[in-house]
Protein backbone atom coordinates (compact mmCIF):
# COMPACT_ATOMS: atom_id res chain seq x y z
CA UNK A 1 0.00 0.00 0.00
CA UNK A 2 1.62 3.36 -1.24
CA UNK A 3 1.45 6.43 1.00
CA UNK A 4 -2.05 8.20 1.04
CA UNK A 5 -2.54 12.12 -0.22
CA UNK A 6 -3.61 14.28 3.21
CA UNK A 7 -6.96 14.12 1.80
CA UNK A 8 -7.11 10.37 1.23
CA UNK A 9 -5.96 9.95 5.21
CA UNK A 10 -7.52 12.77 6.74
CA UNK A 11 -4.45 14.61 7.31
CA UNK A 12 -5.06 16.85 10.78
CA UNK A 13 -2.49 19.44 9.93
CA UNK A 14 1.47 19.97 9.99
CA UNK A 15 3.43 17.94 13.45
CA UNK A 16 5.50 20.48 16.39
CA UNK A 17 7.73 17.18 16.46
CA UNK A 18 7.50 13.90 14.19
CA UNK A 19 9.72 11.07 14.31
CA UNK A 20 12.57 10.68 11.69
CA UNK A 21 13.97 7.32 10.73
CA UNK A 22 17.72 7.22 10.30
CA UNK A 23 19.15 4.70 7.92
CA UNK A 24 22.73 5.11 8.59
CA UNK A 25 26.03 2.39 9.42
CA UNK A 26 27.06 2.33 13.07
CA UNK A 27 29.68 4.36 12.71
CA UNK A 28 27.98 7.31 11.19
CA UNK A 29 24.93 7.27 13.52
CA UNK A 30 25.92 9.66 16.77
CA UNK A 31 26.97 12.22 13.85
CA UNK A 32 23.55 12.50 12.24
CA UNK A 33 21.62 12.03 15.36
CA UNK A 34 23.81 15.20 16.49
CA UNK A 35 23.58 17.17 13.65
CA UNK A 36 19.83 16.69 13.67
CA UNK A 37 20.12 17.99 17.16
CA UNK A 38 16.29 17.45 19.39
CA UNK A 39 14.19 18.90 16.41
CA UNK A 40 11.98 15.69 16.24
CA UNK A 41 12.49 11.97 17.71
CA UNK A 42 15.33 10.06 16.20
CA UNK A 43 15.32 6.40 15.54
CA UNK A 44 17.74 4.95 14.24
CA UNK A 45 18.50 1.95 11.76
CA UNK A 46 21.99 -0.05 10.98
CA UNK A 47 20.42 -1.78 8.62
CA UNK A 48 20.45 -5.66 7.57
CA UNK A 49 23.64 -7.17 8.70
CA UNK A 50 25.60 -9.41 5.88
CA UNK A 51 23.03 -12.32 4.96
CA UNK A 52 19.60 -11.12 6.15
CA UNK A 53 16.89 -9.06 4.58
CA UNK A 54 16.13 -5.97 5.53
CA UNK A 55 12.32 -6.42 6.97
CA UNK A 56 10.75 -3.25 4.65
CA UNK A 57 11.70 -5.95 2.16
CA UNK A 58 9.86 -8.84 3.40
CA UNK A 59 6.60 -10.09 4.65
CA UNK A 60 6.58 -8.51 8.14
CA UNK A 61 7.00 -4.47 7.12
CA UNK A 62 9.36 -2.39 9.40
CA UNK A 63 7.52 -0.66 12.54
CA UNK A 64 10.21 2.43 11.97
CA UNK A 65 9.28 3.26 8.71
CA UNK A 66 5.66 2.84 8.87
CA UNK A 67 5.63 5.42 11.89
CA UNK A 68 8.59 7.87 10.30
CA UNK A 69 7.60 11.34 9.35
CA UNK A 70 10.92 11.59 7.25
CA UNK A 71 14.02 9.92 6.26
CA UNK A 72 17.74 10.01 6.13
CA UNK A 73 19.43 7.50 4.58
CA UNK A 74 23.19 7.17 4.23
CA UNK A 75 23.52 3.58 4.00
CA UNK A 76 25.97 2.13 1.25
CA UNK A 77 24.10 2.74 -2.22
CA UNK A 78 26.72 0.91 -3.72
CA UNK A 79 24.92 -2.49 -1.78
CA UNK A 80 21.99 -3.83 -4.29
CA UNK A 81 20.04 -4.52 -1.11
CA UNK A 82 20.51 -0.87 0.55
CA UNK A 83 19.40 0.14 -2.81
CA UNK A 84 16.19 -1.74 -2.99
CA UNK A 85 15.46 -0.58 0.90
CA UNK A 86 15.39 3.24 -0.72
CA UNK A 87 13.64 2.25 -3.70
CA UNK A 88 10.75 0.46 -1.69
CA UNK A 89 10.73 3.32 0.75
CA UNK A 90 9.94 5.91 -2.34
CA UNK A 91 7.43 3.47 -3.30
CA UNK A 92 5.60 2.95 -0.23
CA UNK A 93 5.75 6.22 1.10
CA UNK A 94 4.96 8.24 -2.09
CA UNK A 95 5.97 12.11 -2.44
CA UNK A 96 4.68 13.33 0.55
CA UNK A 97 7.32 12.14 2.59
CA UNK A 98 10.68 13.68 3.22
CA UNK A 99 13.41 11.62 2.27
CA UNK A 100 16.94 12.81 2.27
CA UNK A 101 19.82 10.71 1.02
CA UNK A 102 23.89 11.22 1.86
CA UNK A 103 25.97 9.91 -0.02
CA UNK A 104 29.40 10.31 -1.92
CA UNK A 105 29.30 12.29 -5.22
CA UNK A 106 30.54 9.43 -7.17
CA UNK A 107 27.69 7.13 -5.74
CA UNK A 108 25.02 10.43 -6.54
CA UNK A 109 26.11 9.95 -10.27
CA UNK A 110 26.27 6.23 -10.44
CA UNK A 111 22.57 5.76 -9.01
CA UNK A 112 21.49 9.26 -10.25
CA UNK A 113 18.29 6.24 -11.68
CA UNK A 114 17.18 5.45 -8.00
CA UNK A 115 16.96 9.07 -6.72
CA UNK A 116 14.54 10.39 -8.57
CA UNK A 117 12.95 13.03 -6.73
CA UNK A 118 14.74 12.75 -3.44
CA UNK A 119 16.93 15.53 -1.72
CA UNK A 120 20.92 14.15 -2.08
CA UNK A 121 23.23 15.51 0.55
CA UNK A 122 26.59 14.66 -1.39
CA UNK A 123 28.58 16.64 1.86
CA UNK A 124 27.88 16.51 5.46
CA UNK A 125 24.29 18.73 5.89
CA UNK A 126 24.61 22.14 6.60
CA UNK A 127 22.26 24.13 8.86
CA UNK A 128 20.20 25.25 6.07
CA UNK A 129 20.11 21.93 4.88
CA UNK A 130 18.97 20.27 8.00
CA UNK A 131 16.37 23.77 8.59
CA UNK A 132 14.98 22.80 5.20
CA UNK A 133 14.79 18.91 6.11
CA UNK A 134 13.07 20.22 9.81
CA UNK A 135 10.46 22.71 8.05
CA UNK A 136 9.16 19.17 5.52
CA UNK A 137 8.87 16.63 8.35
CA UNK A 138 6.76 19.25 10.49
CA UNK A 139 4.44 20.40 7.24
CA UNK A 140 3.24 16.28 7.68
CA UNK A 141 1.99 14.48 6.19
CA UNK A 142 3.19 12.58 9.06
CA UNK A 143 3.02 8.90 9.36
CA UNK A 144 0.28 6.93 7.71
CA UNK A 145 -0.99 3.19 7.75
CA UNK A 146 1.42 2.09 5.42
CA UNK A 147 2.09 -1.47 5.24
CA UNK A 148 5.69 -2.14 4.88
CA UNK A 149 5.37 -5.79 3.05
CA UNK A 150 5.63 -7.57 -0.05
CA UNK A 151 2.46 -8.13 -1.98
């Protein structure tokens, strides 16, 4: 199930503080939770270790991303499966929610494909960047019942 319009979910209006999923490897995690400061509730995500599936890929759906009012992923893009994670994120969660993606210029151009209409922080985020980010998770439409599953 994709990500409803406001209309189609009743949207009640823009969020003082949502809850942003961060998709980011271990040792990246304390820097992004930090630089996102206590603007909204941070949960964060290592991803699937070597060998498993990532569970927004599967049957059960992912409790974090069903309740996330916005994104940011930095894991590997260069990893097929950390690829398919974003791609099934942009297709459950539609255009309405914020999804911002870091990653290393070289990987921006190589999977320029998978992007599409997502923010790409190719550097560190800058104030303005993370102000911007801030401003789109409170506007909403906040989280939706959006089943995270194959099928």
């Amino acid at each position: 199930m994709g990500r409803p319009d406001r209309a189609d979910e009743g949207f009640a209006g823009a969020v003082e503080r949502g809850t942003v999923l961060v998709d980011v490897p271990v040792e990246g995690a304390e820097a992004l939770r930090a630089l996102l400061g206590d603007a909204h509730d941070v949960v964060v995500c290592h991803g699937p270790g070597i060998g498993f599936l990532c569970p927004v890929l599967g049957e059960t759906g992912c409790r974090r991303f069903e309740r996330a009012h916005g994104i940011v992923f930095a894991l590997d893009l260069d990893r097929p499966q950390h690829r398919a994670i974003l791609l099934r994120y942009r297709t459950l969660a539609g255009p309405n929610l914020p999804i911002r993606v870091r990653c290393r210029p070289d990987q921006a151009r190589r999977h320029a494909g998978i992007l599409g209409e997502v923010e790409v922080w190719e550097e560190e985020p800058c104030p303005a960047d993370l102000d911007r980010f801030t401003r789109d998770v409170r506007a909403g439409p906040g989280p939706t019942p959006r089943r995270a599953h194959a099928g």
